[in-house]
N, C-alpha and C. Protein backbone atom coordinates (compact mmCIF):
# COMPACT_ATOMS: atom_id res chain seq x y z
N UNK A 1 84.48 27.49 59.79
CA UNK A 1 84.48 28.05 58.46
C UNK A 1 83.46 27.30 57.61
N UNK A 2 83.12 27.65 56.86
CA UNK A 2 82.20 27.39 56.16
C UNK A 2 82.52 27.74 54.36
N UNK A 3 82.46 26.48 53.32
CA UNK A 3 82.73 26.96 52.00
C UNK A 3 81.71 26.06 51.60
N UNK A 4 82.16 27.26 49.95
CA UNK A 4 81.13 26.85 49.21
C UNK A 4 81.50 26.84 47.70
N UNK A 5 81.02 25.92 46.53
CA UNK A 5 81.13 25.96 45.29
C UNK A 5 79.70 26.11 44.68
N UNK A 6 79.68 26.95 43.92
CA UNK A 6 78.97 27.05 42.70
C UNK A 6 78.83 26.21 41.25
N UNK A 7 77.94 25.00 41.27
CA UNK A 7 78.44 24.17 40.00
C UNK A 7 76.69 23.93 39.26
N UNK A 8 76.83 23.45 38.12
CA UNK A 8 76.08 23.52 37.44
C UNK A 8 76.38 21.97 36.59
N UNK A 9 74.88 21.12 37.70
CA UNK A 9 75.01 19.60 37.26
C UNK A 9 74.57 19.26 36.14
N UNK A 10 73.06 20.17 35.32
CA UNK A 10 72.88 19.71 34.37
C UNK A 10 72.65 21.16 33.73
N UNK A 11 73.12 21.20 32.70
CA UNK A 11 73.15 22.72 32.11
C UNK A 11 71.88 23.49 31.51
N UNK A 12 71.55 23.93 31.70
CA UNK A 12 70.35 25.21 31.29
C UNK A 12 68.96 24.98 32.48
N UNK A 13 69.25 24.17 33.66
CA UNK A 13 68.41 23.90 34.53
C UNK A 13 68.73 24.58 36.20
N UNK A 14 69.64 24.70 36.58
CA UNK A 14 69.94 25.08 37.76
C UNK A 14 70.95 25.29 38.30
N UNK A 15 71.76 26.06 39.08
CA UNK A 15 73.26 26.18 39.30
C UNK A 15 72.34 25.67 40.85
N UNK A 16 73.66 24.82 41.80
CA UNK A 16 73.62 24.21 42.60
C UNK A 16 74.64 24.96 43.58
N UNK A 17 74.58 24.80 44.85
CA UNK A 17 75.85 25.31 45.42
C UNK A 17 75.92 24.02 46.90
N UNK A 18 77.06 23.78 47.17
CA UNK A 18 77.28 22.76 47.83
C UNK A 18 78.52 23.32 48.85
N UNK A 19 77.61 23.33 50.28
CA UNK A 19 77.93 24.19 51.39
C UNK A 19 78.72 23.20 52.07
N UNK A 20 79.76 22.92 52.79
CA UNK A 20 80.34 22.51 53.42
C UNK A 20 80.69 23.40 55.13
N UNK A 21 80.71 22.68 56.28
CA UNK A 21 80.59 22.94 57.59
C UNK A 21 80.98 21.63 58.45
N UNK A 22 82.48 21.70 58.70
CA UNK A 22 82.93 20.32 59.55
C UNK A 22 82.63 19.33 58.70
N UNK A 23 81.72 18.46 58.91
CA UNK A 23 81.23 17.58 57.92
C UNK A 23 79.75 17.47 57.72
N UNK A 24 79.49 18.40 58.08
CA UNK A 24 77.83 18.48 57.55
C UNK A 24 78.11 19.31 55.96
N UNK A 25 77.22 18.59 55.28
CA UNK A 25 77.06 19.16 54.01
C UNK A 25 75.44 19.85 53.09
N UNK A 26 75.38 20.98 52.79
CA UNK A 26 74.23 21.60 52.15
C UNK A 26 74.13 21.75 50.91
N UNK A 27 72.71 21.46 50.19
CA UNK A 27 73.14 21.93 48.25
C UNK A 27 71.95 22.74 48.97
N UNK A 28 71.69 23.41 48.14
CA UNK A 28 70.81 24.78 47.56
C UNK A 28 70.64 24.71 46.13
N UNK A 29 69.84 25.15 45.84
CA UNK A 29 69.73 25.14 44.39
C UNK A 29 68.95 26.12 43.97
N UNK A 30 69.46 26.97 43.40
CA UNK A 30 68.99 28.42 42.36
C UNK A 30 68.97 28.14 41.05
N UNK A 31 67.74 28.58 40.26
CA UNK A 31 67.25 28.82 39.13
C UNK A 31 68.42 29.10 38.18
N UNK A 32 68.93 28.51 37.21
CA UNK A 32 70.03 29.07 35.95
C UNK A 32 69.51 30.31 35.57
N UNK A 33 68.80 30.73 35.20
CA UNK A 33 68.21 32.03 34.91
C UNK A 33 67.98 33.06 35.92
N UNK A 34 67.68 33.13 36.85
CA UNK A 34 68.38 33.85 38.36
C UNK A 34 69.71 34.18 38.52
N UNK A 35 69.80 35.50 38.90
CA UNK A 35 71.22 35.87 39.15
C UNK A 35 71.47 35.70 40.39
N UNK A 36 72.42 34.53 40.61
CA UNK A 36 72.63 34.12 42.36
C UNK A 36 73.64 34.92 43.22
N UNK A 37 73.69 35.94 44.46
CA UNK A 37 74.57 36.90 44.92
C UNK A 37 74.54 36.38 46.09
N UNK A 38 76.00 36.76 46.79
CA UNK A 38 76.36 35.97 47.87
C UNK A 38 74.89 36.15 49.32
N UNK A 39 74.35 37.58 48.90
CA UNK A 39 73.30 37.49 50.13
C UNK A 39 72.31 36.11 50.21
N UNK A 40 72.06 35.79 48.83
CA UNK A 40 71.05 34.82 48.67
C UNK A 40 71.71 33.18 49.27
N UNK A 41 73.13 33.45 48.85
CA UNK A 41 74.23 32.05 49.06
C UNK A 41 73.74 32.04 50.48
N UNK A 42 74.09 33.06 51.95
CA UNK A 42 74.22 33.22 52.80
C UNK A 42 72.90 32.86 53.56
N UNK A 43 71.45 33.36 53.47
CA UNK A 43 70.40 32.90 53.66
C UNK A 43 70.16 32.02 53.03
N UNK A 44 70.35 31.20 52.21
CA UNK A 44 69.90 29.92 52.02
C UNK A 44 70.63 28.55 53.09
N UNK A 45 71.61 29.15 53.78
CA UNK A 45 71.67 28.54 55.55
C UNK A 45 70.70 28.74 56.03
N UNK A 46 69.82 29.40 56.15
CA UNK A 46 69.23 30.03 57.44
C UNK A 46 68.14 28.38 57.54
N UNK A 47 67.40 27.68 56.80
CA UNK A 47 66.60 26.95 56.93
C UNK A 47 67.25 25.58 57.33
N UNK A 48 68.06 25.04 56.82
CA UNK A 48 69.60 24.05 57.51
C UNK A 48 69.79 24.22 58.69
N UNK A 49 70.23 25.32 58.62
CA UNK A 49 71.45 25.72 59.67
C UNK A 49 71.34 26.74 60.70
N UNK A 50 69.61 27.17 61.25
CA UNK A 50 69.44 28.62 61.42
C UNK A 50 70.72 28.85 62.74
N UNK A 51 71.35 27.84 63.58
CA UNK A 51 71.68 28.35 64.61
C UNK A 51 73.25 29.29 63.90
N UNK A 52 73.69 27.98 62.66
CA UNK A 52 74.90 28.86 62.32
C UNK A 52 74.49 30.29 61.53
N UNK A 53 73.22 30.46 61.11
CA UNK A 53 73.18 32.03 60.42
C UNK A 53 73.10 32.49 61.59
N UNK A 54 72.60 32.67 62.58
CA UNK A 54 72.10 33.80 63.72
C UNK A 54 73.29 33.80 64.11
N UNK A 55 74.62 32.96 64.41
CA UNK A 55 75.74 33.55 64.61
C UNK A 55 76.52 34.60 63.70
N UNK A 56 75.89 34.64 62.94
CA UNK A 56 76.51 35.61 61.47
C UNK A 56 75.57 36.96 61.39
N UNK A 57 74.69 37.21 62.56
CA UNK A 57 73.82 38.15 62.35
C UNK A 57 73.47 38.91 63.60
N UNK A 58 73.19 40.12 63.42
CA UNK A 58 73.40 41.10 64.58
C UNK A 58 71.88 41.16 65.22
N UNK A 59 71.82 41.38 66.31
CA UNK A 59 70.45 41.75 66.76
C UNK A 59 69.34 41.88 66.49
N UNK A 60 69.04 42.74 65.34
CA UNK A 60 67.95 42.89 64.47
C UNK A 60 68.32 41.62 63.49
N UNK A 61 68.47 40.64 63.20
CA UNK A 61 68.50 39.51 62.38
C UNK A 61 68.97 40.23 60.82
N UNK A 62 69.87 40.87 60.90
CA UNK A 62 70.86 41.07 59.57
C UNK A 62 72.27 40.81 59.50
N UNK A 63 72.67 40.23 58.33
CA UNK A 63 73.66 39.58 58.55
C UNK A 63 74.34 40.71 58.63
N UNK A 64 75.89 40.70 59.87
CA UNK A 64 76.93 41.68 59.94
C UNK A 64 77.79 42.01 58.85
N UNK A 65 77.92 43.33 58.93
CA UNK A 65 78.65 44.29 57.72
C UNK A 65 79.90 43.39 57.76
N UNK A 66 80.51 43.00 59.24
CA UNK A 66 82.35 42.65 59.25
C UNK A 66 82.14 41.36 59.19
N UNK A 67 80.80 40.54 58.59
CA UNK A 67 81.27 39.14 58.12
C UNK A 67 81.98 38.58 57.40
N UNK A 68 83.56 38.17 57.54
CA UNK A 68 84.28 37.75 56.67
C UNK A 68 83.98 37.25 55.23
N UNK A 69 83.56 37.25 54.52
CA UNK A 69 83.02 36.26 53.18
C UNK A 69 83.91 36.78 51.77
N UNK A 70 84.29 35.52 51.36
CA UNK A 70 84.99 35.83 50.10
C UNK A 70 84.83 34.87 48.93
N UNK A 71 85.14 35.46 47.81
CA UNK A 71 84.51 34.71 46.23
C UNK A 71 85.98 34.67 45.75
N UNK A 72 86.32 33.33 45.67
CA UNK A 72 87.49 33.23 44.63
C UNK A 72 88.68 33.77 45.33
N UNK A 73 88.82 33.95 46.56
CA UNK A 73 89.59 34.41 47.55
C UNK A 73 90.01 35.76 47.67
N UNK A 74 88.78 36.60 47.38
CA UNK A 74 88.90 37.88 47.41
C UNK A 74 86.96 38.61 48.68
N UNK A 75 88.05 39.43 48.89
CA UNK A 75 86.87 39.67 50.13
C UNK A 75 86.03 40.20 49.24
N UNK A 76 84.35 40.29 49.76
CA UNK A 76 83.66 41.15 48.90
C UNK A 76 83.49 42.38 49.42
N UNK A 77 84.33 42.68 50.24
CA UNK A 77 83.99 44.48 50.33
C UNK A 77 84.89 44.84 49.04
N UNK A 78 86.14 44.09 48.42
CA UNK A 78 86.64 44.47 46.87
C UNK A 78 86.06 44.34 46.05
N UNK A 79 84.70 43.52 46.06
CA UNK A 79 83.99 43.07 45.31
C UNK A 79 82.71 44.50 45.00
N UNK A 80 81.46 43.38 45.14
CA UNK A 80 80.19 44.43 45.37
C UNK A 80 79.62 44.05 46.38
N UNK A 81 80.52 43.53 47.66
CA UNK A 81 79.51 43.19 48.54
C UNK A 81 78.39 41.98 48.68
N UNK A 82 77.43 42.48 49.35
CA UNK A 82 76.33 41.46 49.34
C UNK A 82 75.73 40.84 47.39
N UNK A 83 75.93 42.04 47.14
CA UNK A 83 75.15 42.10 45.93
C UNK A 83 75.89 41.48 44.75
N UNK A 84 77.48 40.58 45.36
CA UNK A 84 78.01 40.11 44.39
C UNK A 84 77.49 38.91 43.70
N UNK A 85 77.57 39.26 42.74
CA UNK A 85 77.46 37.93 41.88
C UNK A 85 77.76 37.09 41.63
N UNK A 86 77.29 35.64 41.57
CA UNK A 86 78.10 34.10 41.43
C UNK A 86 77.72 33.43 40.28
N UNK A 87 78.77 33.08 39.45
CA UNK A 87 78.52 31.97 38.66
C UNK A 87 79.31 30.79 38.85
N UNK A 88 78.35 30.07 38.00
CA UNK A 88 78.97 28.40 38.33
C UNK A 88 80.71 28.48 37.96
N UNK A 89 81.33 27.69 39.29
CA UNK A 89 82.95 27.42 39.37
C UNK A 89 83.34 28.45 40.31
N UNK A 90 82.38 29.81 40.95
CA UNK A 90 82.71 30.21 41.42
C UNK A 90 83.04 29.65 43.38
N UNK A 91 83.29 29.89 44.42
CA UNK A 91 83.99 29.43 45.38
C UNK A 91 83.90 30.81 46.70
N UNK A 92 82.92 30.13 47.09
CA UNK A 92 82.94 31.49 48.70
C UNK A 92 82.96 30.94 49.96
N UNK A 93 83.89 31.32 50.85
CA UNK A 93 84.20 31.17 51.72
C UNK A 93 83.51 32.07 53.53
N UNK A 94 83.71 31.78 54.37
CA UNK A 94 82.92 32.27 55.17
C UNK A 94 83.57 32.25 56.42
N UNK A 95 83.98 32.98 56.98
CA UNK A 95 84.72 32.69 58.16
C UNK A 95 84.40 33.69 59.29
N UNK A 96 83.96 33.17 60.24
CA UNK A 96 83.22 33.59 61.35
C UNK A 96 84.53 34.30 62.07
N UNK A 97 84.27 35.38 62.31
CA UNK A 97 85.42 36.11 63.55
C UNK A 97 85.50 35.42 65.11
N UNK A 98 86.31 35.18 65.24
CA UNK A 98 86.83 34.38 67.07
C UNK A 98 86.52 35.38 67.51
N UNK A 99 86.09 35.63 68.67
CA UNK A 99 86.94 36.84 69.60
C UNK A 99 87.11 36.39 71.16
N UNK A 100 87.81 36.74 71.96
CA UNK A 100 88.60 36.28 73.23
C UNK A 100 89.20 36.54 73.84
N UNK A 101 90.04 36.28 75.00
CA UNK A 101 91.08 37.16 75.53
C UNK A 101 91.62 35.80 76.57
């Protein structure tokens, strides 16, 4: 699993987001004036972490429609999807599907 917070260290300069994975840890950092949406949250792994995005992504290198991901503990297919929006305090989560037998 993989989470994440949205915080804002010094105000009118940058919202930060601080990725957590086992114990590896990621900031990112988006423009305060930029509207930050979970697609952008999600590829900003890809340069970290590319092996954990390509597990989150189908063949053609797009991330999968049935990727678990949620803001504030609500899925974003209730949401808007990729295109949801984050502000600072917000909280997304990421949880990779098992599958097995």
């Amino acid at each position: 699993m993989l989470w994440g917070r949205l915080f804002s260290p010094n105000p009118f300069k940058s919202l930060r987001l601080r990725l957590s994975h086992g114990s590896k840890e990621l900031c990112s950092e988006f423009p305060e004036e930029q509207e930050v949406r979970v697609a952008q949250v999600l590829h900003s792994v890809r340069s970290r972490y590319p092996d954990i995005f390509q597990q989150w992504c189908d063949k053609e290198g797009h991330i999968r429609k049935s990727l678990p991901v949620f803001v504030n503990g609500v899925h974003i297919r209730y949401l808007q999807g990729m295109d949801t929006e984050l502000k600072e305090g917000d909280e997304v989560y990421v949880i990779p599907l098992i599958a097995g037998g």
